[in-house]
C-alpha atoms as a PDB file:
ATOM      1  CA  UNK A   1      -9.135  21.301  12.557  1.00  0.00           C
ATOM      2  CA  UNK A   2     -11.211  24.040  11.094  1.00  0.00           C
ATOM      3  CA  UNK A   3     -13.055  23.241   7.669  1.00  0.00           C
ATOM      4  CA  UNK A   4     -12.779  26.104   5.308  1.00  0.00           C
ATOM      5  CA  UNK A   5     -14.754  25.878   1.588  1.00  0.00           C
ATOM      6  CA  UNK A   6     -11.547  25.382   0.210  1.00  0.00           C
ATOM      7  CA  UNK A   7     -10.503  22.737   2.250  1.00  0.00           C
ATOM      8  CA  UNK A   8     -13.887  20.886   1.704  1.00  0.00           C
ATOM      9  CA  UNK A   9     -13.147  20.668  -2.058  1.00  0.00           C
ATOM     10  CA  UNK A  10      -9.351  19.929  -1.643  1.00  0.00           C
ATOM     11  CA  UNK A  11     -10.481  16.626   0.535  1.00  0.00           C
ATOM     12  CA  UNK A  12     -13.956  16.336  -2.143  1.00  0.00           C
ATOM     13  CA  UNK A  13     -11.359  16.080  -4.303  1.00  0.00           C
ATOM     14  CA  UNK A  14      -8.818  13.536  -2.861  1.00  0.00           C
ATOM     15  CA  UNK A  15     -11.967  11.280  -2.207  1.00  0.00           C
ATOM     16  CA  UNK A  16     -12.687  11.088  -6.193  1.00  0.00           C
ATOM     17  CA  UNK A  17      -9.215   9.940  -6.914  1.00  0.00           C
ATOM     18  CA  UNK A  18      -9.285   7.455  -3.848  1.00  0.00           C
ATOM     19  CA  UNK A  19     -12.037   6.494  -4.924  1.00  0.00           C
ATOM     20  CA  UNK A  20     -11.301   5.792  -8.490  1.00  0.00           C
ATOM     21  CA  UNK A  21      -9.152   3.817  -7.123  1.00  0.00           C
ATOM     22  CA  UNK A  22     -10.717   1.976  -5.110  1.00  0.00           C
ATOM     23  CA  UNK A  23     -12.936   0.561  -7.677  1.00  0.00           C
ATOM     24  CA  UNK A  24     -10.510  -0.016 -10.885  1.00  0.00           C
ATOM     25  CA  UNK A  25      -7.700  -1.247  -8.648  1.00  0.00           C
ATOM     26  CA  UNK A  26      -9.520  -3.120  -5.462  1.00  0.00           C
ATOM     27  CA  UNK A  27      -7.621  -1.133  -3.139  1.00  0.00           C
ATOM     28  CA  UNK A  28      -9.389   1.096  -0.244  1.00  0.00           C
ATOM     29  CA  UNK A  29      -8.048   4.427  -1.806  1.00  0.00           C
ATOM     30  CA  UNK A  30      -4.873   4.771   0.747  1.00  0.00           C
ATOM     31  CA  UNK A  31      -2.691   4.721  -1.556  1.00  0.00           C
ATOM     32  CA  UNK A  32      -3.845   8.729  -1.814  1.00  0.00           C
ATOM     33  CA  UNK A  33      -5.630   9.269   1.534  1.00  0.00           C
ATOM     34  CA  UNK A  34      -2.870   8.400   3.733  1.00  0.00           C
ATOM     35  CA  UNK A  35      -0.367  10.519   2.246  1.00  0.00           C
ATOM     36  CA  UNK A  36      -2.478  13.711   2.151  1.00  0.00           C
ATOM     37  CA  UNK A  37      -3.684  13.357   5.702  1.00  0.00           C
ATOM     38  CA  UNK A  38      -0.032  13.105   6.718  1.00  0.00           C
ATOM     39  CA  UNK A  39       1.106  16.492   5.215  1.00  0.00           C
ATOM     40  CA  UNK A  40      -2.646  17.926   5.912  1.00  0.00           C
ATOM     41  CA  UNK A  41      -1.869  16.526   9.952  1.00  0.00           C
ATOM     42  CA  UNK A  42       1.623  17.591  10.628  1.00  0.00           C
ATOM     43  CA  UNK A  43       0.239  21.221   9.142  1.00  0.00           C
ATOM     44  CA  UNK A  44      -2.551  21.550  11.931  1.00  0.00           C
ATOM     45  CA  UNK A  45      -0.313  20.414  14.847  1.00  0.00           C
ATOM     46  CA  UNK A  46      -1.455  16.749  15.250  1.00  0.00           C
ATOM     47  CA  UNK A  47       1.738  14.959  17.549  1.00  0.00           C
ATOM     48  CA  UNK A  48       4.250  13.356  15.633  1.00  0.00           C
ATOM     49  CA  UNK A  49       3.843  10.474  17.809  1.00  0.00           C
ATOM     50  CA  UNK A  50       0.308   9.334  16.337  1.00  0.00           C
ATOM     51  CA  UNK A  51       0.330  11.545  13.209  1.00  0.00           C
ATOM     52  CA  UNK A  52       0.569   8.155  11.114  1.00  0.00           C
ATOM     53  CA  UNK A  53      -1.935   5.994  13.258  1.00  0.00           C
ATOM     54  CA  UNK A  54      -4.228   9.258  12.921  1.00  0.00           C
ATOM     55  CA  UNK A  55      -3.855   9.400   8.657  1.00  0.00           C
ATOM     56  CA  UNK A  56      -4.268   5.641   9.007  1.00  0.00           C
ATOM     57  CA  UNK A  57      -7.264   5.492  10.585  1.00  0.00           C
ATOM     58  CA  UNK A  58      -9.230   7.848   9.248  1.00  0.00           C
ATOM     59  CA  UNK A  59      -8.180   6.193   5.709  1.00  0.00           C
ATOM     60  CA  UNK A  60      -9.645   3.259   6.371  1.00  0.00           C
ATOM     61  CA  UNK A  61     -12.816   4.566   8.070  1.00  0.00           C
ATOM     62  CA  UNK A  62     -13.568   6.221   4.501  1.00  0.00           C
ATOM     63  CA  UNK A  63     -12.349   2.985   2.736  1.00  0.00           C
ATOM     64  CA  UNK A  64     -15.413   1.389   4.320  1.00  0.00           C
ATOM     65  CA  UNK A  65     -17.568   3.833   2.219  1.00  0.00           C
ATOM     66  CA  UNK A  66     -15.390   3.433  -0.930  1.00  0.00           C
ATOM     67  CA  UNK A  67     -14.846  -0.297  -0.936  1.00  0.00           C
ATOM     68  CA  UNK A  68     -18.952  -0.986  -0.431  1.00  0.00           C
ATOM     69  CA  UNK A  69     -19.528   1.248  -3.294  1.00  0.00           C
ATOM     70  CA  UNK A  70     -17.445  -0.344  -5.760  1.00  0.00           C
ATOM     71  CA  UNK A  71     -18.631  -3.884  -4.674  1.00  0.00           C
ATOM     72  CA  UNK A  72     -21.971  -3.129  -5.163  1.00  0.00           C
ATOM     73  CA  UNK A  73     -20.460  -1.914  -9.334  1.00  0.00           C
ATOM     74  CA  UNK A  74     -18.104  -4.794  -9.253  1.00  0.00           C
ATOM     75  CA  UNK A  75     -21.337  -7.410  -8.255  1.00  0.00           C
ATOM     76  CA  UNK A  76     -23.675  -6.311 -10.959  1.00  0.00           C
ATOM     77  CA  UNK A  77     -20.927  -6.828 -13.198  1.00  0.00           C
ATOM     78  CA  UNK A  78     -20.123 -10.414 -11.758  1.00  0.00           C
ATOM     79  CA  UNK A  79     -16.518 -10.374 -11.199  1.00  0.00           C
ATOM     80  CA  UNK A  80     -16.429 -10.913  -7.573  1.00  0.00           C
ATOM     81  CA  UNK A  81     -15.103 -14.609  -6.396  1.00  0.00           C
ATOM     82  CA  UNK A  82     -17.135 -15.151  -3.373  1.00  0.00           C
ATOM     83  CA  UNK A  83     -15.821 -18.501  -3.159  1.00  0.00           C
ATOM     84  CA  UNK A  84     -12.424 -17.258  -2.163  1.00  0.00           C
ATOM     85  CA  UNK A  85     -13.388 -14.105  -0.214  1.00  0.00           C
ATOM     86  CA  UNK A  86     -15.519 -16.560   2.067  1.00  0.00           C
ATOM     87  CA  UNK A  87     -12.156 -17.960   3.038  1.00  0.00           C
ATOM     88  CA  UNK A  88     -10.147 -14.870   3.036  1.00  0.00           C
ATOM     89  CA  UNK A  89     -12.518 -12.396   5.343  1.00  0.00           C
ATOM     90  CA  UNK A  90     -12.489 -14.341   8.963  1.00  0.00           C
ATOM     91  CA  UNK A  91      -8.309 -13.823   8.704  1.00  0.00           C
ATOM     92  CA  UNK A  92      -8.619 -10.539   7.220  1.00  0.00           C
ATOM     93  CA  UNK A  93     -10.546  -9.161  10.183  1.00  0.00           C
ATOM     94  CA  UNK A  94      -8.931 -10.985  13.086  1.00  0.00           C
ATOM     95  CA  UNK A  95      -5.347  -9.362  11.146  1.00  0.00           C
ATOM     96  CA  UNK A  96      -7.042  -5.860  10.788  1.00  0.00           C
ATOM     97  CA  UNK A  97      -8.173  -5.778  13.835  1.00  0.00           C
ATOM     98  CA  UNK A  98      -4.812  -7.295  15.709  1.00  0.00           C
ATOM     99  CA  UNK A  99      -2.190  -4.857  14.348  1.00  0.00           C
ATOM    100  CA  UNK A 100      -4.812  -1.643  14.465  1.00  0.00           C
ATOM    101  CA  UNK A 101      -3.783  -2.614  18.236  1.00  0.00           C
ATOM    102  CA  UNK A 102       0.014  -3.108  17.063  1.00  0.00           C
ATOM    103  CA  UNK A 103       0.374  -0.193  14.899  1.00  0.00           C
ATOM    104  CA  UNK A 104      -0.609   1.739  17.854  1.00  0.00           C
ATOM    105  CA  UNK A 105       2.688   1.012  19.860  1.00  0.00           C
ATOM    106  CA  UNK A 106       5.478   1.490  17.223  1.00  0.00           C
ATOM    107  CA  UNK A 107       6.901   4.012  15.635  1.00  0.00           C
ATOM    108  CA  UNK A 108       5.336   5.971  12.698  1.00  0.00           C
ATOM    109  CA  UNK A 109       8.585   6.231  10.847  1.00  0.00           C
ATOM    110  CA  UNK A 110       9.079   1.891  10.892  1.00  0.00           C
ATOM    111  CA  UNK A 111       4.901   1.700   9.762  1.00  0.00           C
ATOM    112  CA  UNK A 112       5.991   4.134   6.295  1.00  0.00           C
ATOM    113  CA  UNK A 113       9.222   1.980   5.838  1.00  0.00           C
ATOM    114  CA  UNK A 114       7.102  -1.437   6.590  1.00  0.00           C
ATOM    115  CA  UNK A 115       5.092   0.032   3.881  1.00  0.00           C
ATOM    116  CA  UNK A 116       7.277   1.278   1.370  1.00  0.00           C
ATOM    117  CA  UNK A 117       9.266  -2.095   0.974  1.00  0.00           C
ATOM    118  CA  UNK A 118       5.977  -4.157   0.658  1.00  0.00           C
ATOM    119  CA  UNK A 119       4.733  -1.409  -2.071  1.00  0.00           C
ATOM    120  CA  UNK A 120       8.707  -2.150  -3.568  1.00  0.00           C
ATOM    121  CA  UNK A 121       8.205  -5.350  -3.736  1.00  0.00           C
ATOM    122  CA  UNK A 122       4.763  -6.274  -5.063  1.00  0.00           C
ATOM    123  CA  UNK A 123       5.353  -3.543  -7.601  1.00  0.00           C
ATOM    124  CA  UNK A 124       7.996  -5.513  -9.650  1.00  0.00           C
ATOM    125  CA  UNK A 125       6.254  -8.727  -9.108  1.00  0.00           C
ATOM    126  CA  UNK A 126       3.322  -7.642 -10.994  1.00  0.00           C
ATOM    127  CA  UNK A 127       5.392  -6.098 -13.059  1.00  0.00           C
ATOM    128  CA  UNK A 128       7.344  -8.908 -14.234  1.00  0.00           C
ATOM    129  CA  UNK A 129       4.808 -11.439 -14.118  1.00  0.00           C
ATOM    130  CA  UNK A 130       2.487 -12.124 -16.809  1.00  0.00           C
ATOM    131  CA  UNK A 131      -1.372 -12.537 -16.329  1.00  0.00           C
ATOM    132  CA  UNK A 132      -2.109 -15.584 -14.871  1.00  0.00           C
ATOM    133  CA  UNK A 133      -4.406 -17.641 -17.312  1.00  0.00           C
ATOM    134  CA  UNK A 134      -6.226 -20.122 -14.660  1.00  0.00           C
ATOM    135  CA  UNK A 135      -9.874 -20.580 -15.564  1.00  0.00           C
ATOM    136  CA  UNK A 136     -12.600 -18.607 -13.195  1.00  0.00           C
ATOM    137  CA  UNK A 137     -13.284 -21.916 -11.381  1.00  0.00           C
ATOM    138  CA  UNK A 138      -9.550 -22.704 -10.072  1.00  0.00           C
ATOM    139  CA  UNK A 139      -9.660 -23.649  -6.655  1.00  0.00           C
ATOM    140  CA  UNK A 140      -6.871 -23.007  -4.198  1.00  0.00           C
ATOM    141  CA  UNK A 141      -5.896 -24.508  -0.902  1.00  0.00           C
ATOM    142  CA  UNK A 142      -8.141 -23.437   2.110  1.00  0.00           C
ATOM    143  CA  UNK A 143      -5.264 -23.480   4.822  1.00  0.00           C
ATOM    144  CA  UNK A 144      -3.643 -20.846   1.509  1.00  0.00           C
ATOM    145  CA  UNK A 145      -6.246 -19.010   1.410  1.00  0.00           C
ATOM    146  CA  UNK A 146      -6.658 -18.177   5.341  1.00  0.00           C
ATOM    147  CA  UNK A 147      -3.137 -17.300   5.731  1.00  0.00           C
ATOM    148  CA  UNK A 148      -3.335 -14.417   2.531  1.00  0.00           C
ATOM    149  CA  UNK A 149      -6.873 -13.092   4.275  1.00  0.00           C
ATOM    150  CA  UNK A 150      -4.924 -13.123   7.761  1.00  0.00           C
ATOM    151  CA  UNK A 151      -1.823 -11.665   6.341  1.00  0.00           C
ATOM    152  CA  UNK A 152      -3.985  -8.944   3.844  1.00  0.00           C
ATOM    153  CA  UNK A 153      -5.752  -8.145   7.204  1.00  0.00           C
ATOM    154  CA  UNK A 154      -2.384  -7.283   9.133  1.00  0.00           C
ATOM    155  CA  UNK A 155      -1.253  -5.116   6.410  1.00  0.00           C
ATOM    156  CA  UNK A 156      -4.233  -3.042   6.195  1.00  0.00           C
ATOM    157  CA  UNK A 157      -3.745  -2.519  10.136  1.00  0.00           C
ATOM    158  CA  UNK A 158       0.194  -1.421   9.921  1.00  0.00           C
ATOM    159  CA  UNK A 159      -0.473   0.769   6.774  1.00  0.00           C
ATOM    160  CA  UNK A 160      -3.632   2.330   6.756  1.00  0.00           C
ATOM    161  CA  UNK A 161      -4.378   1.106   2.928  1.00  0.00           C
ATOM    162  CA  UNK A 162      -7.294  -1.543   3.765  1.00  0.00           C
ATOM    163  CA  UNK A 163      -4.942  -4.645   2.429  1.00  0.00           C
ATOM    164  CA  UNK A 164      -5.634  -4.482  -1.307  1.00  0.00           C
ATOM    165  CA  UNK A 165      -2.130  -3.140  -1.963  1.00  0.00           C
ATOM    166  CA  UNK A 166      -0.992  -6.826  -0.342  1.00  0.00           C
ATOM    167  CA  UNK A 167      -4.414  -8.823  -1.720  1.00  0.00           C
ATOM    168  CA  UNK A 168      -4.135  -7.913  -5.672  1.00  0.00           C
ATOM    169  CA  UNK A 169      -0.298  -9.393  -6.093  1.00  0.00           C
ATOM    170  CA  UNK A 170      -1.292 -12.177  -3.848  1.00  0.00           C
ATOM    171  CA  UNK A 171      -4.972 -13.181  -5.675  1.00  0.00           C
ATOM    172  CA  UNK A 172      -2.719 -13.471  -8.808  1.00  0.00           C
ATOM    173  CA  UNK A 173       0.855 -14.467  -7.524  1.00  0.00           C
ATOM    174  CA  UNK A 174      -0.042 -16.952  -5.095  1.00  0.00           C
ATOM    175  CA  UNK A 175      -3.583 -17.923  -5.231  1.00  0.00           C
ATOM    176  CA  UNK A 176      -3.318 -17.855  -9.437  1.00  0.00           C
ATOM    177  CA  UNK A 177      -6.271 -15.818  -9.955  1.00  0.00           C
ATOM    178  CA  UNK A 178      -6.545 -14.193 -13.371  1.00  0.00           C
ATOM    179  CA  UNK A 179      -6.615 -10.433 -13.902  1.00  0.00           C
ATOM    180  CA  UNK A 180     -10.206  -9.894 -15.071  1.00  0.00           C
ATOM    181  CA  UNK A 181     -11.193 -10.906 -11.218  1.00  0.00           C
ATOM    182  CA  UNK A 182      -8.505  -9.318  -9.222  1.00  0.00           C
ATOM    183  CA  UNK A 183      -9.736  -6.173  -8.188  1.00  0.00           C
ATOM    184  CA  UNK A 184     -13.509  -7.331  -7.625  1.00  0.00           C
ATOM    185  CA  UNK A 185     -12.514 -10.356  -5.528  1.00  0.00           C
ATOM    186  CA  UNK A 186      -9.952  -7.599  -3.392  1.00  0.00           C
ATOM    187  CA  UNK A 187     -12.867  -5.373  -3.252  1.00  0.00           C
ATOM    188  CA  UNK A 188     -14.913  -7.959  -1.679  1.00  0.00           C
ATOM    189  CA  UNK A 189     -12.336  -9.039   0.713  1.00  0.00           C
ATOM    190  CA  UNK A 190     -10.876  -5.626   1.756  1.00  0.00           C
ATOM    191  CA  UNK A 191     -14.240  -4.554   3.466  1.00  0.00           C
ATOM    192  CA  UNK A 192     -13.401  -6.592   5.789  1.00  0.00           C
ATOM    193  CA  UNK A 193     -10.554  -5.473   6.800  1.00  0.00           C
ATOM    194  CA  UNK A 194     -10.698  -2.164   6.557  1.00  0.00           C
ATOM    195  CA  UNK A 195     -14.282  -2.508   8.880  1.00  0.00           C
ATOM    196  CA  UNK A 196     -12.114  -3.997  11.340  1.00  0.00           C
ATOM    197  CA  UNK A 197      -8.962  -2.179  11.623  1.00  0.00           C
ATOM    198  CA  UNK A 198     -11.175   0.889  11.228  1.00  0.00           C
ATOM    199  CA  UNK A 199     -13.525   0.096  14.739  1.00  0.00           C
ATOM    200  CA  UNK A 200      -9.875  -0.356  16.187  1.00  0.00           C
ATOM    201  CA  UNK A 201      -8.445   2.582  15.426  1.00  0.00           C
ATOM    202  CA  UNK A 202     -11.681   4.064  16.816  1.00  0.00           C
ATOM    203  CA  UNK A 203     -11.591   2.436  19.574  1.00  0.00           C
ATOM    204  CA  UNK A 204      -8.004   2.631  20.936  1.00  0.00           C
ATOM    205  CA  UNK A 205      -6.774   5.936  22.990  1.00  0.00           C
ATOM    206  CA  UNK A 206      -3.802   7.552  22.069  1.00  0.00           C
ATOM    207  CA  UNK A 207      -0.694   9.039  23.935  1.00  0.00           C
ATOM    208  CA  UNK A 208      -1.888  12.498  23.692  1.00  0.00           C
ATOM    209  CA  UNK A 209      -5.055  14.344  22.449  1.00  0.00           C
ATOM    210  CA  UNK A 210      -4.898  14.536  19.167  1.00  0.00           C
ATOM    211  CA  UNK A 211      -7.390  17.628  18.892  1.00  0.00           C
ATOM    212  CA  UNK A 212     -11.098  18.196  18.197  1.00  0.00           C
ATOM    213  CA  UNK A 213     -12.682  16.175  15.917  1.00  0.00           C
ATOM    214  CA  UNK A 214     -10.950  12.899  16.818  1.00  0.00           C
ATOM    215  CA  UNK A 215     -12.234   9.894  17.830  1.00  0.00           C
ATOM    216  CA  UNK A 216      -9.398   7.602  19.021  1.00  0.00           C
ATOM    217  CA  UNK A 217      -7.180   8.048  15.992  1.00  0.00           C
ATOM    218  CA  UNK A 218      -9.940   8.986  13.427  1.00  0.00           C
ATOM    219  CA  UNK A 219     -10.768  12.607  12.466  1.00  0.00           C
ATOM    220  CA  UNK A 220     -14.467  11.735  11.809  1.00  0.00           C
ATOM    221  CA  UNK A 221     -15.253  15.642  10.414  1.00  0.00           C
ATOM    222  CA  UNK A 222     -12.874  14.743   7.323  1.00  0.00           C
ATOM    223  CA  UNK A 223     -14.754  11.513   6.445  1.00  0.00           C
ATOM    224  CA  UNK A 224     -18.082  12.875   5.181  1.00  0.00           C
ATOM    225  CA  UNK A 225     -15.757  15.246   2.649  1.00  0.00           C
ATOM    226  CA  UNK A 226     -13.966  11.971   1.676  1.00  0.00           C
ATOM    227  CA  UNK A 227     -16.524   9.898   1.553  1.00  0.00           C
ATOM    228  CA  UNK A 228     -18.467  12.120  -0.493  1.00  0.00           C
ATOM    229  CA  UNK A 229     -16.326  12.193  -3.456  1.00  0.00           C
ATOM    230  CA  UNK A 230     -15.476   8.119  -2.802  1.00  0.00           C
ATOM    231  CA  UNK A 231     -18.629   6.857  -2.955  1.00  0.00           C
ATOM    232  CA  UNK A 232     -19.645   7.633  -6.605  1.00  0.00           C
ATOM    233  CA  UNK A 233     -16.205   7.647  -7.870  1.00  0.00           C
ATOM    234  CA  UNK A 234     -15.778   4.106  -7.060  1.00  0.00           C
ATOM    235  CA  UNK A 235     -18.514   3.238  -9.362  1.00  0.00           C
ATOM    236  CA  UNK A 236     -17.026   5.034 -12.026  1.00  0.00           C
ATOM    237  CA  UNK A 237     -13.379   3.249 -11.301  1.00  0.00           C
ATOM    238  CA  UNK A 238     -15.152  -0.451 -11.381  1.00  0.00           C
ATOM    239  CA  UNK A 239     -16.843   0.274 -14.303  1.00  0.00           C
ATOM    240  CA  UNK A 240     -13.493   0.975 -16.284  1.00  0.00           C
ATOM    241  CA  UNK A 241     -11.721  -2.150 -14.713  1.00  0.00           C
ATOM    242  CA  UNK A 242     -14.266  -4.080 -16.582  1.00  0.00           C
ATOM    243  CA  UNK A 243     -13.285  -2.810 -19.813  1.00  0.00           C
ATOM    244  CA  UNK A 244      -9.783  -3.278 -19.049  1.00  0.00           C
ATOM    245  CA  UNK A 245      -7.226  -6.431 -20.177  1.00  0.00           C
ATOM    246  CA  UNK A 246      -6.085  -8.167 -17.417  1.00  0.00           C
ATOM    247  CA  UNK A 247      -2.487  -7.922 -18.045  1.00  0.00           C
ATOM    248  CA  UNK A 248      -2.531  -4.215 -18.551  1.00  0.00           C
ATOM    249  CA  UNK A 249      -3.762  -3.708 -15.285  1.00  0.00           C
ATOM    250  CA  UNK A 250      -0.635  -5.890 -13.523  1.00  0.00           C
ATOM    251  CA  UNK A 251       1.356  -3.559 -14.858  1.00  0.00           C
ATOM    252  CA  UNK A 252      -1.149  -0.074 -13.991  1.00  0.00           C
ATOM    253  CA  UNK A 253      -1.244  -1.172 -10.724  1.00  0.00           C
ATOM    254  CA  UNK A 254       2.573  -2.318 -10.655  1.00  0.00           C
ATOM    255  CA  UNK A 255       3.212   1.210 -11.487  1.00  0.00           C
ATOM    256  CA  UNK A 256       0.848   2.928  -9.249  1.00  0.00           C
ATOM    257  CA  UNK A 257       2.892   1.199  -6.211  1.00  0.00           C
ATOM    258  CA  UNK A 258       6.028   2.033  -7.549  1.00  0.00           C
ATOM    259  CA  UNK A 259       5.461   5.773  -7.566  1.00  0.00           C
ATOM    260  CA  UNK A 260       3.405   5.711  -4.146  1.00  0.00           C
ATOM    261  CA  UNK A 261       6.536   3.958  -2.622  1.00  0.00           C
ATOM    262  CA  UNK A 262       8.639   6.566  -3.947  1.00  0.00           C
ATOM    263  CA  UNK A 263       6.501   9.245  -2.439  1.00  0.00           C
ATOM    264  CA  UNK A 264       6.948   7.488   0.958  1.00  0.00           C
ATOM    265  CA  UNK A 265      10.279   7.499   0.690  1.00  0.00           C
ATOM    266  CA  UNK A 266      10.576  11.103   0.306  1.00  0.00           C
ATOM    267  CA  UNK A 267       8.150  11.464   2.927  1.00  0.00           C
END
């Protein structure tokens, strides 16, 4: 893919919002990535048959840049439970890591629907739920705990968004933690992941070539533009979140999923 000026801003660009986002909401910045570098991939010829693995991949190799910048905001600012993302990262990575491998061998098509309906879903649960009011120091079960950092991990695998879109509903939803710590604690967890389905989409070979620039099923010329914008972005995104009530961002980020879902749809 040749990089024009233009196209250099355009994907500048698209890393500042991902990366806003990646630091007020605790996600890796998919939720924007991923769709772009689908339309921005089908454009330059990359084969429909790893087109998603390809927008996937590269996502979450710029998430690794996005999500370490807003941890280092969200740290100074204390909000980051390393309690529960002590628990949470060993599952996160073997998941991440497991479906990169899966997500190579289905269909793009079922990986967007797999996603939409989990988007769908979390959406009106944070939606309809109120902030939960446990104290900082509430302490969930272990064995829980695992199973959300395996299950955060697989998602970031099948959908390319580094697993906070799955870890923010379940923080507060299952493990009852309140709002004021939800994207921090994701941010510190997601790193994870996204580090280890990232090295596997790197690593793994596709059906075809997908063109110059690729490694495995990342186009590594379109993280530095990404990245670029990500990095200091994300400090400007965790800085907000602190400043924000916890139940008004439930029902940002409720939103936020809502109208990415519906942009997968139409996809």
């Amino acid at each position: 893919m040749e990089m024009t000026f233009v196209l250099f801003l355009t994907f500048l660009g698209v890393g500042l919002a991902a990366g806003f986002l990646a630091g007020f909401v605790g996600v890796g910045g998919g939720i924007i990535m991923v769709p772009v570098l689908l339309e921005i991939f089908r454009n330059a010829g990359v084969p429909e048959d790893a087109v998603v693995q390809a927008a996937m991949g590269t996502s979450l190799s710029v998430a690794i840049f996005s999500v370490s910048s807003s941890i280092f905001r969200h740290q100074r600012q204390g909000n980051i439970r390393w309690q529960l993302v002590r628990w949470l990262a060993p599952g996160s990575m073997m998941g991440g890591w497991l479906a990169a491998y899966l997500a190579s061998r289905l269909p793009g098509s079922w990986l967007q629907m797999v996603l939409m309906v989990l988007m769908v879903f979390a959406a009106m649960r944070m939606l309809s739920s109120r902030e939960m009011q446990n104290s900082p120091d509430h302490k969930a079960a272990k064995w829980k705990v695992g199973l959300t950092g395996l299950g955060v991990g697989m998602v970031a695998g099948l959908s390319g968004l580094a697993g906070g879109i799955v870890l923010v509903p379940a923080l507060s939803l299952i493990l009852g933690l309140p709002g004021g710590w939800l994207a921090a604690t994701s941010s510190g967890t997601i790193i994870f992941s996204a580090l280890a389905a990232a090295v596997g989409y790197l690593t793994l070979s596709p059906p075809t070539s997908l063109g110059p620039g690729f490694f495995g099923y990342v186009c590594l010329p379109l993280v530095l533009p990404l990245a670029m914008g990500a990095i200091p972005a994300a400090q400007l995104g965790a800085f907000i979140n602190r400043r924000t009530e916890g139940d008004l961002f439930q029902k940002l980020f409720g939103g936020l999923l809502l109208l990415v879902a519906v942009r997968l749809l139409f996809q």
